[in-house]
C-alpha atoms as a PDB file:
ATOM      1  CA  UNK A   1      68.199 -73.992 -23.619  1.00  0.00           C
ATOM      2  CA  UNK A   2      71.646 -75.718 -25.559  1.00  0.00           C
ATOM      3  CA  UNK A   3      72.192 -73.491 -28.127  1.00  0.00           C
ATOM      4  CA  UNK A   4      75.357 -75.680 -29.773  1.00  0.00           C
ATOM      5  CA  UNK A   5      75.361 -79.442 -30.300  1.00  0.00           C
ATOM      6  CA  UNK A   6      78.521 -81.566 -30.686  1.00  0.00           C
ATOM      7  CA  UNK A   7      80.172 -81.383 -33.727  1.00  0.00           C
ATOM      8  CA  UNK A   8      79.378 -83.785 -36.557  1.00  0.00           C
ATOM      9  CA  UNK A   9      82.006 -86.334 -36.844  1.00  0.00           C
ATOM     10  CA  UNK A  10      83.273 -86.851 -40.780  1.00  0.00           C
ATOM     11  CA  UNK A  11      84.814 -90.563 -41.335  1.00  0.00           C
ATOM     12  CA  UNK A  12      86.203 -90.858 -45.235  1.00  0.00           C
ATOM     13  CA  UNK A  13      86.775 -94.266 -46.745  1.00  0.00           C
ATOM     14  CA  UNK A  14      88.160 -94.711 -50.000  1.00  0.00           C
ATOM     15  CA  UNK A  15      90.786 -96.976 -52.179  1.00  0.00           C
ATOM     16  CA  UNK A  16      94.792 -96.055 -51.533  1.00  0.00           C
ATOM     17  CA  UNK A  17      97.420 -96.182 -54.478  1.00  0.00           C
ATOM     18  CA  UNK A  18      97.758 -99.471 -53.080  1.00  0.00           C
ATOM     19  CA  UNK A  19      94.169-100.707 -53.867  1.00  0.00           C
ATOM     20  CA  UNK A  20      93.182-101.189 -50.670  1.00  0.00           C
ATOM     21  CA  UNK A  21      90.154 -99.538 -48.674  1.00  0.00           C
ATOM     22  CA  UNK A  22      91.135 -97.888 -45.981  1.00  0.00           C
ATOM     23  CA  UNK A  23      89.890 -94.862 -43.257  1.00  0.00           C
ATOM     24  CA  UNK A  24      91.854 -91.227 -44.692  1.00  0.00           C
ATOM     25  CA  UNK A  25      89.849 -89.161 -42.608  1.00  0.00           C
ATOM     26  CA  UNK A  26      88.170 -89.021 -39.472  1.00  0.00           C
ATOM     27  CA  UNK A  27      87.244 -85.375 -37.718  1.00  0.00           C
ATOM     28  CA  UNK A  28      84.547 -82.686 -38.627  1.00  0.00           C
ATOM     29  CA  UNK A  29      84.055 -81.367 -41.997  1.00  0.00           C
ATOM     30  CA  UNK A  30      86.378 -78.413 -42.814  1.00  0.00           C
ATOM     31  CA  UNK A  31      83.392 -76.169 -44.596  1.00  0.00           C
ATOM     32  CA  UNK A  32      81.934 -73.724 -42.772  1.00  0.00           C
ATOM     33  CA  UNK A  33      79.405 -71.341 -43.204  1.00  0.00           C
ATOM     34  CA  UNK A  34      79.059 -68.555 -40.766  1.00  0.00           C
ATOM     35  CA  UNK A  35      75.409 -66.891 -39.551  1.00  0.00           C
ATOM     36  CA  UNK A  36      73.818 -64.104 -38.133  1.00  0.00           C
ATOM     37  CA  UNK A  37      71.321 -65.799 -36.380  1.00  0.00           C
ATOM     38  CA  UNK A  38      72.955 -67.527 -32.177  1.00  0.00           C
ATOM     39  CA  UNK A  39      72.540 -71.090 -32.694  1.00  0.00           C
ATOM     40  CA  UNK A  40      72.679 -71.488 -36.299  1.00  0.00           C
ATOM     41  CA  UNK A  41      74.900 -73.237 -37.916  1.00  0.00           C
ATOM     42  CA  UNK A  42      75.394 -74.607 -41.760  1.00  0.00           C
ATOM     43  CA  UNK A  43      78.372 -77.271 -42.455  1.00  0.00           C
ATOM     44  CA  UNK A  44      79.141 -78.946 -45.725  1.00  0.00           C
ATOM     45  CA  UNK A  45      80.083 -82.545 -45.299  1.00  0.00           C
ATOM     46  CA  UNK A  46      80.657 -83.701 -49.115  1.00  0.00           C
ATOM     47  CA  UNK A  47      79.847 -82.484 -52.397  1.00  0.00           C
ATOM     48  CA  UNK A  48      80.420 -83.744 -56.035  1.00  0.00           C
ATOM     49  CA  UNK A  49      80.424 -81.580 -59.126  1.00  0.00           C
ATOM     50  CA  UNK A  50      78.515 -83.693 -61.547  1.00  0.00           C
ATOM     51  CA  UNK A  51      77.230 -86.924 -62.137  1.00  0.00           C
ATOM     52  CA  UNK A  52      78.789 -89.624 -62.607  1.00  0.00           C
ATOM     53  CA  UNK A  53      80.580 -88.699 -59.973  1.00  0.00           C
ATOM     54  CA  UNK A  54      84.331 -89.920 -59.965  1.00  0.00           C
ATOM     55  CA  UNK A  55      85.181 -92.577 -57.538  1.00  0.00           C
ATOM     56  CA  UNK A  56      88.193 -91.285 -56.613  1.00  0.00           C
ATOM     57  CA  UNK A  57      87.004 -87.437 -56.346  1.00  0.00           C
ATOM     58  CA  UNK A  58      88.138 -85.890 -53.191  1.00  0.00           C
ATOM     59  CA  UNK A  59      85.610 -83.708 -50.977  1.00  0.00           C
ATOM     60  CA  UNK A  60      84.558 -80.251 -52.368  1.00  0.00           C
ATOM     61  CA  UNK A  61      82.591 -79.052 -50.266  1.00  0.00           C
ATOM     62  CA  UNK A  62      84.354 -76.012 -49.314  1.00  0.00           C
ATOM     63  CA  UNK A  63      84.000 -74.806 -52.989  1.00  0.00           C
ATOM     64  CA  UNK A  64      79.925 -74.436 -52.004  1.00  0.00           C
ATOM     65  CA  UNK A  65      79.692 -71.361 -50.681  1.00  0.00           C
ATOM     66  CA  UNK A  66      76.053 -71.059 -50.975  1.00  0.00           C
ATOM     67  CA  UNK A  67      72.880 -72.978 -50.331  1.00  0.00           C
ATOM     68  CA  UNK A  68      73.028 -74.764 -53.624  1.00  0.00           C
ATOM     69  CA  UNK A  69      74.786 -77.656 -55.173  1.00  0.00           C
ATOM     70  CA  UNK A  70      77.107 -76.785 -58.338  1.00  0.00           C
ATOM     71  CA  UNK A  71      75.389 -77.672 -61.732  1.00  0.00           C
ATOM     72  CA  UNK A  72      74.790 -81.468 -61.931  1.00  0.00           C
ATOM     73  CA  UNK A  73      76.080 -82.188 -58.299  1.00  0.00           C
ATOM     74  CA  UNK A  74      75.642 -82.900 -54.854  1.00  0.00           C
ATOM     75  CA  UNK A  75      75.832 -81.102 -51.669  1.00  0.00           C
ATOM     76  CA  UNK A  76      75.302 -83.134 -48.178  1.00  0.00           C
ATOM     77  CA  UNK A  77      75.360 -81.108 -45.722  1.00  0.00           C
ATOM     78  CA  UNK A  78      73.705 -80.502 -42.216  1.00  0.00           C
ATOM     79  CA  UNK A  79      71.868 -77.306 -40.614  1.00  0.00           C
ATOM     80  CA  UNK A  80      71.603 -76.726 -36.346  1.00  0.00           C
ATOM     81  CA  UNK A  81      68.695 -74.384 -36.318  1.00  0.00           C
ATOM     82  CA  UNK A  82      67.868 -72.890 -32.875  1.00  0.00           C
ATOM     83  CA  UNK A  83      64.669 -72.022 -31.280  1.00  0.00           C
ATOM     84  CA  UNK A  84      62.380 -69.546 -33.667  1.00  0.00           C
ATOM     85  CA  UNK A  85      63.213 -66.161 -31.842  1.00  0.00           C
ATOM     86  CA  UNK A  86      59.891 -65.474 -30.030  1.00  0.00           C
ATOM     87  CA  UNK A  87      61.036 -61.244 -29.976  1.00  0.00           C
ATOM     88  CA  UNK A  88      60.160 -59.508 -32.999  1.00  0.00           C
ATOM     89  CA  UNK A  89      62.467 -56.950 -32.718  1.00  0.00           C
ATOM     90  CA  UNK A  90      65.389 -59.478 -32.637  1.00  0.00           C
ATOM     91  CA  UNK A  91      64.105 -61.443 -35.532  1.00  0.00           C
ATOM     92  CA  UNK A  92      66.070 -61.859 -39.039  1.00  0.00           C
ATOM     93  CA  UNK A  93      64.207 -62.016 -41.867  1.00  0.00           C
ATOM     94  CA  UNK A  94      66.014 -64.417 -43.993  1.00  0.00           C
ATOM     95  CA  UNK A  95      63.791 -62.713 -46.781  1.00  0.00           C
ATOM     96  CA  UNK A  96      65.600 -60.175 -46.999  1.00  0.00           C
ATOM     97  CA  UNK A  97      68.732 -61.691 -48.084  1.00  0.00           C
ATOM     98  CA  UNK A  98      69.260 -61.267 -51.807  1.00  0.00           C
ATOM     99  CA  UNK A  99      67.888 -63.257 -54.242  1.00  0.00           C
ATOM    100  CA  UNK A 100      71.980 -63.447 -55.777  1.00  0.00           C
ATOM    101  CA  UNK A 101      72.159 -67.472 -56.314  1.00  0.00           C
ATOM    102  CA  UNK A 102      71.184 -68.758 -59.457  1.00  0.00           C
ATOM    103  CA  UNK A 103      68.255 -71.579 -58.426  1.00  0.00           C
ATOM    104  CA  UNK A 104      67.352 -70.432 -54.892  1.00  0.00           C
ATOM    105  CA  UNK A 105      64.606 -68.168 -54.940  1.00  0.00           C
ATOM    106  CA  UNK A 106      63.363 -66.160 -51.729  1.00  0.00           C
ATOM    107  CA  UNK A 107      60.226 -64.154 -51.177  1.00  0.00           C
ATOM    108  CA  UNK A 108      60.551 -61.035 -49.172  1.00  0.00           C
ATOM    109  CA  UNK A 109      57.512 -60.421 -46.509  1.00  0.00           C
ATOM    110  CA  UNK A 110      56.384 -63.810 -47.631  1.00  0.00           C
ATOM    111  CA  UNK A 111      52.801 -63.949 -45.486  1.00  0.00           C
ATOM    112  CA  UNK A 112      53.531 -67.710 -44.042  1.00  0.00           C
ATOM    113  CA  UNK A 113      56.885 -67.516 -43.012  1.00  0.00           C
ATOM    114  CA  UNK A 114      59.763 -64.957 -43.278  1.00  0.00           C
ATOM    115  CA  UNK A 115      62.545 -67.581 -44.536  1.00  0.00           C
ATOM    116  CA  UNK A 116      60.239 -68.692 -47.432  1.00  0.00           C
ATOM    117  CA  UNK A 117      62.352 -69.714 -50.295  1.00  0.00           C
ATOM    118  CA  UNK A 118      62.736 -72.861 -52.993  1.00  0.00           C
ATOM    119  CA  UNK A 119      65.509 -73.931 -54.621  1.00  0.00           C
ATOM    120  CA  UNK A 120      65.644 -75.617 -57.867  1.00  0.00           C
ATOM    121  CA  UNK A 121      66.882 -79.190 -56.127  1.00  0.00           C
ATOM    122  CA  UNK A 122      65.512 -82.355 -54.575  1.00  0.00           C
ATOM    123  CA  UNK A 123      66.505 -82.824 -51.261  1.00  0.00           C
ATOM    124  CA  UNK A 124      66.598 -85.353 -49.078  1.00  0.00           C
ATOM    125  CA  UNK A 125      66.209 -84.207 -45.523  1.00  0.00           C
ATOM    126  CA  UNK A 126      66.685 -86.513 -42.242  1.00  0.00           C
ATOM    127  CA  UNK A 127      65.864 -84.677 -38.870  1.00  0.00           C
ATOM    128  CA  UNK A 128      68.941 -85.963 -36.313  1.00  0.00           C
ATOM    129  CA  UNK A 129      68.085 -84.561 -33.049  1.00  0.00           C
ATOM    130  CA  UNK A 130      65.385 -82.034 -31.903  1.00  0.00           C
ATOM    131  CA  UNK A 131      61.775 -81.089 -33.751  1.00  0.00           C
ATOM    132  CA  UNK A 132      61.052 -78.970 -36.554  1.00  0.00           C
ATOM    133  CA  UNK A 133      57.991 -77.788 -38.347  1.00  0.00           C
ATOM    134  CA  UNK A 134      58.528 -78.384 -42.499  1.00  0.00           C
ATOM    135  CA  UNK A 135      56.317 -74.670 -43.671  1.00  0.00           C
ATOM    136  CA  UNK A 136      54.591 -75.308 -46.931  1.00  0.00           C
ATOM    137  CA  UNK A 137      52.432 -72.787 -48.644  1.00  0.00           C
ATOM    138  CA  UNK A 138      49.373 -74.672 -48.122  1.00  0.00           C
ATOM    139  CA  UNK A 139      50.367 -76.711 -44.901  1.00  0.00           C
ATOM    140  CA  UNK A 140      53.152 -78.345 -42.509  1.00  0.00           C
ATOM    141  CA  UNK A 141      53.959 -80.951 -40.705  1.00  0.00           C
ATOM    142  CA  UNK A 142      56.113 -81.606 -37.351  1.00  0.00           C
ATOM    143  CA  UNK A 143      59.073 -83.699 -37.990  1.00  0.00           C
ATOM    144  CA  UNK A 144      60.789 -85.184 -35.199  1.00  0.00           C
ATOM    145  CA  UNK A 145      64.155 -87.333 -34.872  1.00  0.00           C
ATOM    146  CA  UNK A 146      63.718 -89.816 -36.893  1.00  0.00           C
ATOM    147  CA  UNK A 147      61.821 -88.357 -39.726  1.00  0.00           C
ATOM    148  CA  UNK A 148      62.837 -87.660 -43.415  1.00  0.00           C
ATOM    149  CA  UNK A 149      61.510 -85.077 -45.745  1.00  0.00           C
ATOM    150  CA  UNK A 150      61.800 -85.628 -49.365  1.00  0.00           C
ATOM    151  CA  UNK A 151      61.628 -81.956 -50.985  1.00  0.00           C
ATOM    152  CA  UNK A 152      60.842 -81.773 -54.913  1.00  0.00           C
ATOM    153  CA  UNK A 153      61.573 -77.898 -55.674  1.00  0.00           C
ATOM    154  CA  UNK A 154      58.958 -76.807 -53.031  1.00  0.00           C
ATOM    155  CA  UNK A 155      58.342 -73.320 -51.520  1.00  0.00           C
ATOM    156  CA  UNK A 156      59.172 -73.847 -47.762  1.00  0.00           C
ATOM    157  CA  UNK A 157      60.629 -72.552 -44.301  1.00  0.00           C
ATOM    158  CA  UNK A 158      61.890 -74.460 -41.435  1.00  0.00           C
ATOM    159  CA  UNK A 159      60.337 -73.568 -38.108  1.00  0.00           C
ATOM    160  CA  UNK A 160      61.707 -74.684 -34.520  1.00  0.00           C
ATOM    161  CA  UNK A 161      58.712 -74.144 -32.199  1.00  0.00           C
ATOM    162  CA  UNK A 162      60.944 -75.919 -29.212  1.00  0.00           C
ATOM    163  CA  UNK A 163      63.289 -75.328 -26.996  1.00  0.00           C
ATOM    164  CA  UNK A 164      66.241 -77.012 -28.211  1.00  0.00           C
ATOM    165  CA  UNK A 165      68.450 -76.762 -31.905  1.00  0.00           C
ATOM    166  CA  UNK A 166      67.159 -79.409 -34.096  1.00  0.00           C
ATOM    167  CA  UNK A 167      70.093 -80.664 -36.017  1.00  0.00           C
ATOM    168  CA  UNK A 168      68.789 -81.845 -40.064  1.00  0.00           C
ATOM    169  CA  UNK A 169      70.959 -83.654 -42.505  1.00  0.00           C
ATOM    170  CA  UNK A 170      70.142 -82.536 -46.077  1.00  0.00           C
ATOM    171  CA  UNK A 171      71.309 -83.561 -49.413  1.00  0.00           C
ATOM    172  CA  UNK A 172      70.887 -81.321 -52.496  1.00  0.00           C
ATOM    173  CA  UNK A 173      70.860 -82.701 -55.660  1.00  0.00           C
ATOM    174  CA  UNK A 174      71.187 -80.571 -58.331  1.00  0.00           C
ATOM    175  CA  UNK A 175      67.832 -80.105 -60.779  1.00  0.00           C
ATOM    176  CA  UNK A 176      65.761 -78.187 -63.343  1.00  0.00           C
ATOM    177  CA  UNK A 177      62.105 -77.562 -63.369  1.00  0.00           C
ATOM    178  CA  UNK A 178      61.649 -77.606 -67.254  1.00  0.00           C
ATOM    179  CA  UNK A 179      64.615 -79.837 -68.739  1.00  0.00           C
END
């Protein structure tokens, strides 16, 4: 079972002092996020911090240090999530992590999945590589390479019933259920 996939590869374009378009950047994304959990892995790619976003903004992503996007912004990021651990006693119960971020809520012993949570965002989900089952509280669905998820504030958990990391590409857009 591959427990890492390649890195993600970041290109930048954007307009020089010179007003031409040109490549600045080309590597992976500088903002990491370490876990517990072998296999997982969380890196920021971009994010903005409001909307309209400037043009010329460069990348902020490593100002995100949580799951969600800063107040009127953006976060694209993507998620490797390995193999659900099949031995209880091994487990982490992403529950159990604090509810200490203003807009992501998580429910502790949650009956459906232990990494139940919402956030207060729409997000735009697009499954790269590998399968994953999208946990709602009344339902779920496989998704497979290929497949996007379009989120609207909803309770879920991701579950990887496979063999293999599924790799997802997510972008968070920052929202309010009552504006």
């Amino acid at each position: 079972m591959a427990l890492e996939l390649k890195p993600i590869r970041r290109v930048i374009a954007a307009i020089k002092e010179n007003g031409k378009s040109a490549i600045i950047e080309d590597g992976p994304p500088p903002a990491n996020r370490p876990h517990m959990r072998p296999g997982f892995a969380s890196r920021n790619i971009w994010a903005t911090f409001g909307t309209p976003a400037p043009l010329a903004a460069i990348d902020r992503g490593s100002e995100v240090k949580g799951t969600m996007p800063p107040l009127g912004g953006t976060v694209f990021k993507y998620l490797d999530i390995p193999p659900d651990d099949l031995d209880p006693a091994r487990k982490i119960d992403a529950a159990k992590i604090e509810n200490t971020e203003p807009g992501l809520r998580r429910v502790p012993g949650h009956p459906l999945h232990p990494g139940m949570h919402e956030t207060e965002t729409i997000d735009y989900a697009i499954v790269l590589s590998g399968e994953i089952y999208a946990v709602m509280e009344e339902n779920e669905t496989l998704l497979r390479a290929g497949d996007v998820l379009i989120q609207c504030a909803t309770m879920h958990a991701w579950s990887n019933r496979s063999t293999e990391v599924c790799r997802i590409l997510f972008v968070l857009v920052d929202g309010r259920k009552s504006l």
